[in-house]
Protein backbone atom coordinates (compact mmCIF):
# COMPACT_ATOMS: atom_id res chain seq x y z
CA UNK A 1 -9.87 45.47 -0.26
CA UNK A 2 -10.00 48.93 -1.12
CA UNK A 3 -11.79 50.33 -4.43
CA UNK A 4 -9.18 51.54 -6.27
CA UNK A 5 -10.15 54.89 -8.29
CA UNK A 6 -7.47 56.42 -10.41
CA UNK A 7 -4.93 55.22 -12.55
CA UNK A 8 -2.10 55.64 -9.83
CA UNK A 9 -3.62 53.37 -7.83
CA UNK A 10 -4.15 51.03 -10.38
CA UNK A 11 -0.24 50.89 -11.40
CA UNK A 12 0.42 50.45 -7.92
CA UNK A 13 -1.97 47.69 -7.20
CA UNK A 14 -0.31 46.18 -10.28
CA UNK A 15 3.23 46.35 -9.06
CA UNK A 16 1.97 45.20 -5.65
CA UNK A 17 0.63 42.06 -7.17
CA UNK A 18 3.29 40.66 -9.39
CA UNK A 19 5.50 41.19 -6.16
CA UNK A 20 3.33 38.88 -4.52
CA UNK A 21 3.37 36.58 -7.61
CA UNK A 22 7.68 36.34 -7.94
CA UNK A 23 7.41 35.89 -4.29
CA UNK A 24 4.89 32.96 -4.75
CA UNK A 25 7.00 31.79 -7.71
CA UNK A 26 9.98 31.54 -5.66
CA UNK A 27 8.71 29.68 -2.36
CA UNK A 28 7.35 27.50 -4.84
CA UNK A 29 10.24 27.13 -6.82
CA UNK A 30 12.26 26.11 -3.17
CA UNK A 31 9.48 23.66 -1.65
CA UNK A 32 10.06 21.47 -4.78
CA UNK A 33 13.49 21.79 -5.22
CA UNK A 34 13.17 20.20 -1.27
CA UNK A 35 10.48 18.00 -2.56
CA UNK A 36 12.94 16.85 -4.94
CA UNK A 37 15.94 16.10 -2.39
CA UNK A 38 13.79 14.19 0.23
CA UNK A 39 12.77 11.93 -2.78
CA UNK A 40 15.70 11.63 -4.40
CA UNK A 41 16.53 8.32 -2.10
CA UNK A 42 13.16 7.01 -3.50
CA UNK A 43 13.98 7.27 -6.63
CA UNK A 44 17.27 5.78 -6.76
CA UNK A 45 15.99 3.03 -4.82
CA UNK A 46 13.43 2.79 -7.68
CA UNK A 47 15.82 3.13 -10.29
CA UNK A 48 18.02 0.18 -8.43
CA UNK A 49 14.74 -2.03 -9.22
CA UNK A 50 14.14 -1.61 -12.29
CA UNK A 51 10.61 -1.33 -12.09
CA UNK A 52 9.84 1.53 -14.08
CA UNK A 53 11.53 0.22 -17.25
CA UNK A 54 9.92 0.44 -20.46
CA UNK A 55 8.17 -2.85 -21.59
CA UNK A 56 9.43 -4.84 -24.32
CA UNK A 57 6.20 -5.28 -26.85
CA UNK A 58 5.78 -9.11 -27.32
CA UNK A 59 7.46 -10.52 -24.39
CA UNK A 60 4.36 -10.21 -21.79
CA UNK A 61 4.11 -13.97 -20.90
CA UNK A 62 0.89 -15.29 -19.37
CA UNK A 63 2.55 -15.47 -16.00
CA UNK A 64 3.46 -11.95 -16.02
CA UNK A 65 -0.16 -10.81 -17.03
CA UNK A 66 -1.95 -13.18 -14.54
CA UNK A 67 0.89 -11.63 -11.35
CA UNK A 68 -0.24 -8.36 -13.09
CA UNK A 69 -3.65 -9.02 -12.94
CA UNK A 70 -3.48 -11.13 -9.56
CA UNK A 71 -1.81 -7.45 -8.14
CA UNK A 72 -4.41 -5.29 -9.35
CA UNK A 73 -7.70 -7.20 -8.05
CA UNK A 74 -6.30 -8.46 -5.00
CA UNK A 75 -3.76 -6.00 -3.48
CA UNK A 76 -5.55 -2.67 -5.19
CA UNK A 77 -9.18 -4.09 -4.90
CA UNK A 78 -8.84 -6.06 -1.90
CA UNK A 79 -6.53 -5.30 0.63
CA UNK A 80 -5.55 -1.66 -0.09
CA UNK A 81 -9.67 -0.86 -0.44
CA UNK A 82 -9.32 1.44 2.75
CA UNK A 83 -6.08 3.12 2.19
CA UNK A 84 -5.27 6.29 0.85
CA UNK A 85 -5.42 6.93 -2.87
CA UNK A 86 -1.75 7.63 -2.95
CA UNK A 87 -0.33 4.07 -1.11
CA UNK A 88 -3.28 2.63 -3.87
CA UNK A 89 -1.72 4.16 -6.95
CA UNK A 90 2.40 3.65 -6.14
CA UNK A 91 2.08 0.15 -4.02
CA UNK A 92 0.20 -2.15 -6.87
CA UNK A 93 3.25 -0.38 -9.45
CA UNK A 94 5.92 -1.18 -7.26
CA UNK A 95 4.81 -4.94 -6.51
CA UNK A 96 3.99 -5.56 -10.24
CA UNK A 97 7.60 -4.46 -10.59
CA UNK A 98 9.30 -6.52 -8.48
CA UNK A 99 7.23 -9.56 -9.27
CA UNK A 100 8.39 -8.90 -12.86
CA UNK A 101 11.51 -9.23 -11.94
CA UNK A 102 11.76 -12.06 -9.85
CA UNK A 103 10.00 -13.89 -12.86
CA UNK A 104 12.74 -12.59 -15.41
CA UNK A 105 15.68 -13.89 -12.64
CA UNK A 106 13.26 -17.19 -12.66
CA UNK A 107 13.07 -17.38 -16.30
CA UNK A 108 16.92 -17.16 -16.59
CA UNK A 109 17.87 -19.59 -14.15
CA UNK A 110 15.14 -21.79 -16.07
CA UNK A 111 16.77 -21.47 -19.27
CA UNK A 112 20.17 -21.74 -17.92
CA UNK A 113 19.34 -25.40 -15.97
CA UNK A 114 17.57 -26.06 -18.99
């Protein structure tokens, strides 16, 4: 980089950089609008599940809270000690999800033999 030693130069090393920034701004603006698309399956898929619903307060049961807990040591703790850090956040979420589910179908086929 060159020393820059009157105020001409300065302007122009100005201009130069926030071309360089809109230009930044703007590849970044189209990698995640892609980002966005390639995911977009994922989360309908997730969406489909349910499994990012919010929680009703009060209705936890013990059975959900031991699967939940059950997910975390085991899965998270256990078998997922080696993996990356991403596969250990989303996979323990996911499984908790679906396992919450399967109870609530459970629970309403329960109350409906009941």
């Amino acid at each position: 980089m060159t020393r820059i030693s009157n105020y001409t130069e300065l302007v122009a090393e100005r201009i130069r950089l926030e071309g360089e920034l809109r230009n930044q701004k703007a590849v970044l603006k189209s990698e995640i609008r892609m980002m966005k698309e390639k995911l977009e399956p994922v989360g309908d898929v997730i969406s489909f599940l349910g499994i990012f619903k919010k929680k009703e307060v009060g209705t936890q049961s013990l059975l959900k809270t031991g699967v939940s807990l059950g997910i975390d040591l085991l899965v998270r703790d256990k078998l997922l000690s080696k993996a990356s850090w991403i596969i250990r956040a989303v996979l323990p979420v996911v499984l908790k999800g679906i396992s919450n589910q399967f109870i609530k179908k459970k629970a309403t086929v329960t109350e409906l033999v009941d």
